[in-house]
N, C-alpha and C. Protein backbone atom coordinates (compact mmCIF):
# COMPACT_ATOMS: atom_id res chain seq x y z
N UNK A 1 0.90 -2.74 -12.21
CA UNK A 1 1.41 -1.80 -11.25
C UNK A 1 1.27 -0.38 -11.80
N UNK A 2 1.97 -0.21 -12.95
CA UNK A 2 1.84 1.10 -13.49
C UNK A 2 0.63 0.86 -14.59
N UNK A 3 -0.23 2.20 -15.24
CA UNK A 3 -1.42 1.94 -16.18
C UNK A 3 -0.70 2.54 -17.46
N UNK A 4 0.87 1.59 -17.79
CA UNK A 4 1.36 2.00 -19.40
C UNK A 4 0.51 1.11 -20.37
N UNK A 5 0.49 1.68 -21.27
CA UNK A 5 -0.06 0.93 -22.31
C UNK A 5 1.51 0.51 -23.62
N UNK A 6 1.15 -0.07 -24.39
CA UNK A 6 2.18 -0.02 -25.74
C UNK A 6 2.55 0.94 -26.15
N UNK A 7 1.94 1.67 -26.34
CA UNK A 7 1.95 2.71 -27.20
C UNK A 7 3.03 3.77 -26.48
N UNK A 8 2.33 4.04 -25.03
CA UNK A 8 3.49 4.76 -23.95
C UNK A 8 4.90 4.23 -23.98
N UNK A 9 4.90 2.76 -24.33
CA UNK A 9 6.20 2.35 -23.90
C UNK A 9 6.76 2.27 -25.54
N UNK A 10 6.21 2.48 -26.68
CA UNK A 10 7.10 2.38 -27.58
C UNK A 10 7.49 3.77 -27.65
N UNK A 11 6.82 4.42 -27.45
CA UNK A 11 7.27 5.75 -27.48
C UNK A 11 8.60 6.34 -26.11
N UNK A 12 8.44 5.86 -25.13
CA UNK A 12 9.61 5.94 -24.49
C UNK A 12 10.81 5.11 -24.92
N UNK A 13 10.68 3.95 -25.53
CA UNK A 13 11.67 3.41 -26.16
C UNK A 13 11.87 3.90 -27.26
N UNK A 14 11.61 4.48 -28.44
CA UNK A 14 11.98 5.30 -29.36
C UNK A 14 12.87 6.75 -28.60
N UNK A 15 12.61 7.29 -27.80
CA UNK A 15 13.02 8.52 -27.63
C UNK A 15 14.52 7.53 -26.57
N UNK A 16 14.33 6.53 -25.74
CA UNK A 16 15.50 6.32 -25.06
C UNK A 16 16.70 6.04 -26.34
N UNK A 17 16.09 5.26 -27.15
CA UNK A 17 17.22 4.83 -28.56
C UNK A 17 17.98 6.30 -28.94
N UNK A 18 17.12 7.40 -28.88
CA UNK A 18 17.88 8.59 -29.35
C UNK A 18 18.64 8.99 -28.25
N UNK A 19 18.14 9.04 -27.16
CA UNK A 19 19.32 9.78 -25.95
C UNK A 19 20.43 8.84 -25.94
N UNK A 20 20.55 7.94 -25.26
CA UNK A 20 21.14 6.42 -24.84
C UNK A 20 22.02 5.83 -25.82
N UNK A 21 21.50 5.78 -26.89
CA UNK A 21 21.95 4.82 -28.28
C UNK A 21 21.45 3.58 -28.37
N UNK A 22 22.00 3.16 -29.71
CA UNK A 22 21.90 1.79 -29.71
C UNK A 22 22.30 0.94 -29.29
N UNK A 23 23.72 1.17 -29.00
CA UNK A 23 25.21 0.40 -28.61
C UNK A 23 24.36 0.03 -26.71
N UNK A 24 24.11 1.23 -26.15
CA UNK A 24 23.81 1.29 -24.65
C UNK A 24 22.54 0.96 -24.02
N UNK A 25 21.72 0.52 -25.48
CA UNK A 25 20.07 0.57 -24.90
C UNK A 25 19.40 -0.93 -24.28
N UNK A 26 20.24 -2.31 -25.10
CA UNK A 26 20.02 -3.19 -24.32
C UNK A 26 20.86 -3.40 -23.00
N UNK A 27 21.30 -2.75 -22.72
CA UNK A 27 22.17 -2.65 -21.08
C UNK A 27 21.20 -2.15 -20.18
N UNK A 28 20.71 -0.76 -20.77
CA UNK A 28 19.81 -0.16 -20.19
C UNK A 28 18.75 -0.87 -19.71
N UNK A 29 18.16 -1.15 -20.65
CA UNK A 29 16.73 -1.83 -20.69
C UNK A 29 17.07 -3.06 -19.61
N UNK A 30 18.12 -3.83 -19.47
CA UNK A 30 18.41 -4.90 -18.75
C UNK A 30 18.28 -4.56 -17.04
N UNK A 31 18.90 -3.18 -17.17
CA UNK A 31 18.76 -2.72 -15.94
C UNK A 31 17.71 -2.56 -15.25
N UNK A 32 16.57 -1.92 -16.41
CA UNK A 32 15.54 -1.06 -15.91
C UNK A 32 14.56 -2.32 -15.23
N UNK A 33 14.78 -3.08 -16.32
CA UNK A 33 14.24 -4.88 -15.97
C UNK A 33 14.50 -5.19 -13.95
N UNK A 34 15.28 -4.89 -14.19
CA UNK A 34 16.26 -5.73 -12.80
C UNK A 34 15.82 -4.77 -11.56
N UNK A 35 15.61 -3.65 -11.67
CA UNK A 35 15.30 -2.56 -11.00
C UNK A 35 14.03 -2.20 -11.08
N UNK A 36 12.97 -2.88 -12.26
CA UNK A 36 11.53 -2.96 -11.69
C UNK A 36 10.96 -4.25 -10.98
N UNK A 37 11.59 -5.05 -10.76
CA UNK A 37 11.76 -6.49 -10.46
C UNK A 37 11.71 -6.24 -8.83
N UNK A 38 13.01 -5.65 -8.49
CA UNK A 38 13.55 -5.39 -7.11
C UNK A 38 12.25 -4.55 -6.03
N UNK A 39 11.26 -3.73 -7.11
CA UNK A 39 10.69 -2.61 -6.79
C UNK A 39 9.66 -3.09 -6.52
N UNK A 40 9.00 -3.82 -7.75
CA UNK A 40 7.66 -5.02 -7.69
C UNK A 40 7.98 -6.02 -6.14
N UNK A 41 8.98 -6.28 -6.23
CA UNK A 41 8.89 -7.80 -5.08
C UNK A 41 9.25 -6.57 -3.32
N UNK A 42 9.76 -5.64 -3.47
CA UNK A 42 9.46 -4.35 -2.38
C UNK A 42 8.42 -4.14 -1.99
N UNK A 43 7.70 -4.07 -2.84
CA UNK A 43 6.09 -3.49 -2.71
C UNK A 43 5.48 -4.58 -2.08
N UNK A 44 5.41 -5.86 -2.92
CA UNK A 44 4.81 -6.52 -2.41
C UNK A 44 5.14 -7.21 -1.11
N UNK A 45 6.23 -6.97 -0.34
CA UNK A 45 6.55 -7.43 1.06
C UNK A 45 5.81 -6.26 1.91
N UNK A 46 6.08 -5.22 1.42
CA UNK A 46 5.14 -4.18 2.36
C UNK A 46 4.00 -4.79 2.42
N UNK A 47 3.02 -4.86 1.26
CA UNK A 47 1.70 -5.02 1.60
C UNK A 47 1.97 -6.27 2.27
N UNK A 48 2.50 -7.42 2.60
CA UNK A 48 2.25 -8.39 3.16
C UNK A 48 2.56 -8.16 4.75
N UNK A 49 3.40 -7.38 4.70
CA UNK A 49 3.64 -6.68 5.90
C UNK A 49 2.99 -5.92 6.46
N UNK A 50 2.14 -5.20 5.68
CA UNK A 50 0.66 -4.37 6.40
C UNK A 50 0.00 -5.35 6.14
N UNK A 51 -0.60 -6.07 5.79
CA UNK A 51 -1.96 -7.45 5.61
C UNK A 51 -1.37 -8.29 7.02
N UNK A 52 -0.34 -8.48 7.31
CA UNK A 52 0.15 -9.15 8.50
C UNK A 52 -0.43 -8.15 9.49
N UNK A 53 -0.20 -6.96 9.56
CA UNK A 53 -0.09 -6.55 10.72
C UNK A 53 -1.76 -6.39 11.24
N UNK A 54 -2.42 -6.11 10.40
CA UNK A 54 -4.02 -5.94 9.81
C UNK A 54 -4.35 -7.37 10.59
N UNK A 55 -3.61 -7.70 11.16
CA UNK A 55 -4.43 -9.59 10.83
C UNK A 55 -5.06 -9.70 12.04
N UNK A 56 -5.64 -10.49 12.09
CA UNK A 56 -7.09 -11.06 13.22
C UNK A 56 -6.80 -10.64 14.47
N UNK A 57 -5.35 -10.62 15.13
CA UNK A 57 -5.03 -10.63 16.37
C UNK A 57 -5.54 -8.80 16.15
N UNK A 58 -4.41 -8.10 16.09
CA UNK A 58 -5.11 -6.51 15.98
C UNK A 58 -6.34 -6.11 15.59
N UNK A 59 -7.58 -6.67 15.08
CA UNK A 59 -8.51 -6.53 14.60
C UNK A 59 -9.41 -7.06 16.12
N UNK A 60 -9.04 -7.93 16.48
CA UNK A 60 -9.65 -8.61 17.94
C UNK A 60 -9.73 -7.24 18.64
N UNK A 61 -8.45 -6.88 19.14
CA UNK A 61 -7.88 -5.75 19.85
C UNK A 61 -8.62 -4.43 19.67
N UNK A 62 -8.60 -3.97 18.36
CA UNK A 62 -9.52 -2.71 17.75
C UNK A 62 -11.35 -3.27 18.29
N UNK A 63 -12.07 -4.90 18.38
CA UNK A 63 -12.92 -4.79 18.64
C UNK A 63 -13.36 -4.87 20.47
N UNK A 64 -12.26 -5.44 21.03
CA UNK A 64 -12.05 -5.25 22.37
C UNK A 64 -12.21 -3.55 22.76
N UNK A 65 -11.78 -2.47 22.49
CA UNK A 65 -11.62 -1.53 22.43
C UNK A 65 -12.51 -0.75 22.18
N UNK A 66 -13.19 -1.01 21.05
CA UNK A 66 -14.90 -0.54 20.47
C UNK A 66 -15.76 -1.03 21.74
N UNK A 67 -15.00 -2.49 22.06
CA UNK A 67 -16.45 -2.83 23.64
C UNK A 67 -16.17 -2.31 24.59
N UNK A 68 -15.49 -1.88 24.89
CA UNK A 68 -14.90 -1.05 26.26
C UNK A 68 -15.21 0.77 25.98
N UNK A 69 -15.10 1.37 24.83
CA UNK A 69 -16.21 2.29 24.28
C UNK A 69 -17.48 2.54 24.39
N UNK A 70 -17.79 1.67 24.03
CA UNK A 70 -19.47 1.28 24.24
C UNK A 70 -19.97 0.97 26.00
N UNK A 71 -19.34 0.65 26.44
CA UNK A 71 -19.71 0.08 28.06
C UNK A 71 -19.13 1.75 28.27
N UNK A 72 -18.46 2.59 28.10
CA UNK A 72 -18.04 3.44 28.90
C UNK A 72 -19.05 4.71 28.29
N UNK A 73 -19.81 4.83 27.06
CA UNK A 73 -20.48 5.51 26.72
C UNK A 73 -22.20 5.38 27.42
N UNK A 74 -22.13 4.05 27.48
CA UNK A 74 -23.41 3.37 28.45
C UNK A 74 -23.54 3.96 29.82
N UNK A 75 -22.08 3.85 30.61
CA UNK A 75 -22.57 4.66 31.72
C UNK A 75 -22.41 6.11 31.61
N UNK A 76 -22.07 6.60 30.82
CA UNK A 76 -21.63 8.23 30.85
C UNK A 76 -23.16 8.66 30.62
N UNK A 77 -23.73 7.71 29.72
CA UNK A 77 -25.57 8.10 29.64
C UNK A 77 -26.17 7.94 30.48
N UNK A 78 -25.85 6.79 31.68
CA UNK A 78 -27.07 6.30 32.50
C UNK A 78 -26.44 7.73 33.67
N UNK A 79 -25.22 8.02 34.23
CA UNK A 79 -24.83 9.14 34.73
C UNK A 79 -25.23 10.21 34.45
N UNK A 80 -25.19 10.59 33.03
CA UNK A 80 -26.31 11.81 32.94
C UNK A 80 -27.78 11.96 32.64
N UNK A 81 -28.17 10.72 33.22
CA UNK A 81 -29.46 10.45 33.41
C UNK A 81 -30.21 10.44 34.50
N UNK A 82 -29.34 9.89 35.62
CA UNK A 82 -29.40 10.15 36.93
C UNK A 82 -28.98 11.86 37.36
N UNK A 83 -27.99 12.42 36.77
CA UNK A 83 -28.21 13.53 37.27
C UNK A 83 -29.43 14.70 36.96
N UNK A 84 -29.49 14.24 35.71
CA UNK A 84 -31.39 15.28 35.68
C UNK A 84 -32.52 14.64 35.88
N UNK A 85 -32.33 13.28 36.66
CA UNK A 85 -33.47 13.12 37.23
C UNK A 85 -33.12 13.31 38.80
């Protein structure tokens, strides 16, 4: 999800040990756990929720629509075809 590497995250965990403490940092960390968890399984209902909505039936619809485009661009040509001839 995110592009951390080790290195990013030992280094934010070194600097949280100094703000936070020691006493407060596995609480923390428990949290942060629980609250990227909540965020990850969020996300992923959206996208399933846009991939749903994306799905075959609306895609039919968007090509129904393109054909009814096309037939209406067909005569708007043969109409201005007949008028300069």
């Amino acid at each position: 999800m995110f592009d951390i590497g080790f290195w990013e995250v030992f280094v934010i965990g070194i600097i949280a040990l100094f703000v936070v403490g020691p006493e407060r940092l596995p609480d923390l960390a428990r949290k942060a756990g629980v609250y990227y968890s909540k965020l990850s399984r969020f996300i992923s209902g959206v996208k399933a929720d846009i991939d749903r909505e994306m799905g075959a039936g609306n895609l039919q619809e968007l090509k129904d629509v393109q054909e009814q485009f096309r037939q209406a661009q067909q005569e708007f040509k043969s109409a201005g075809k007949s008028i300069i001839d």
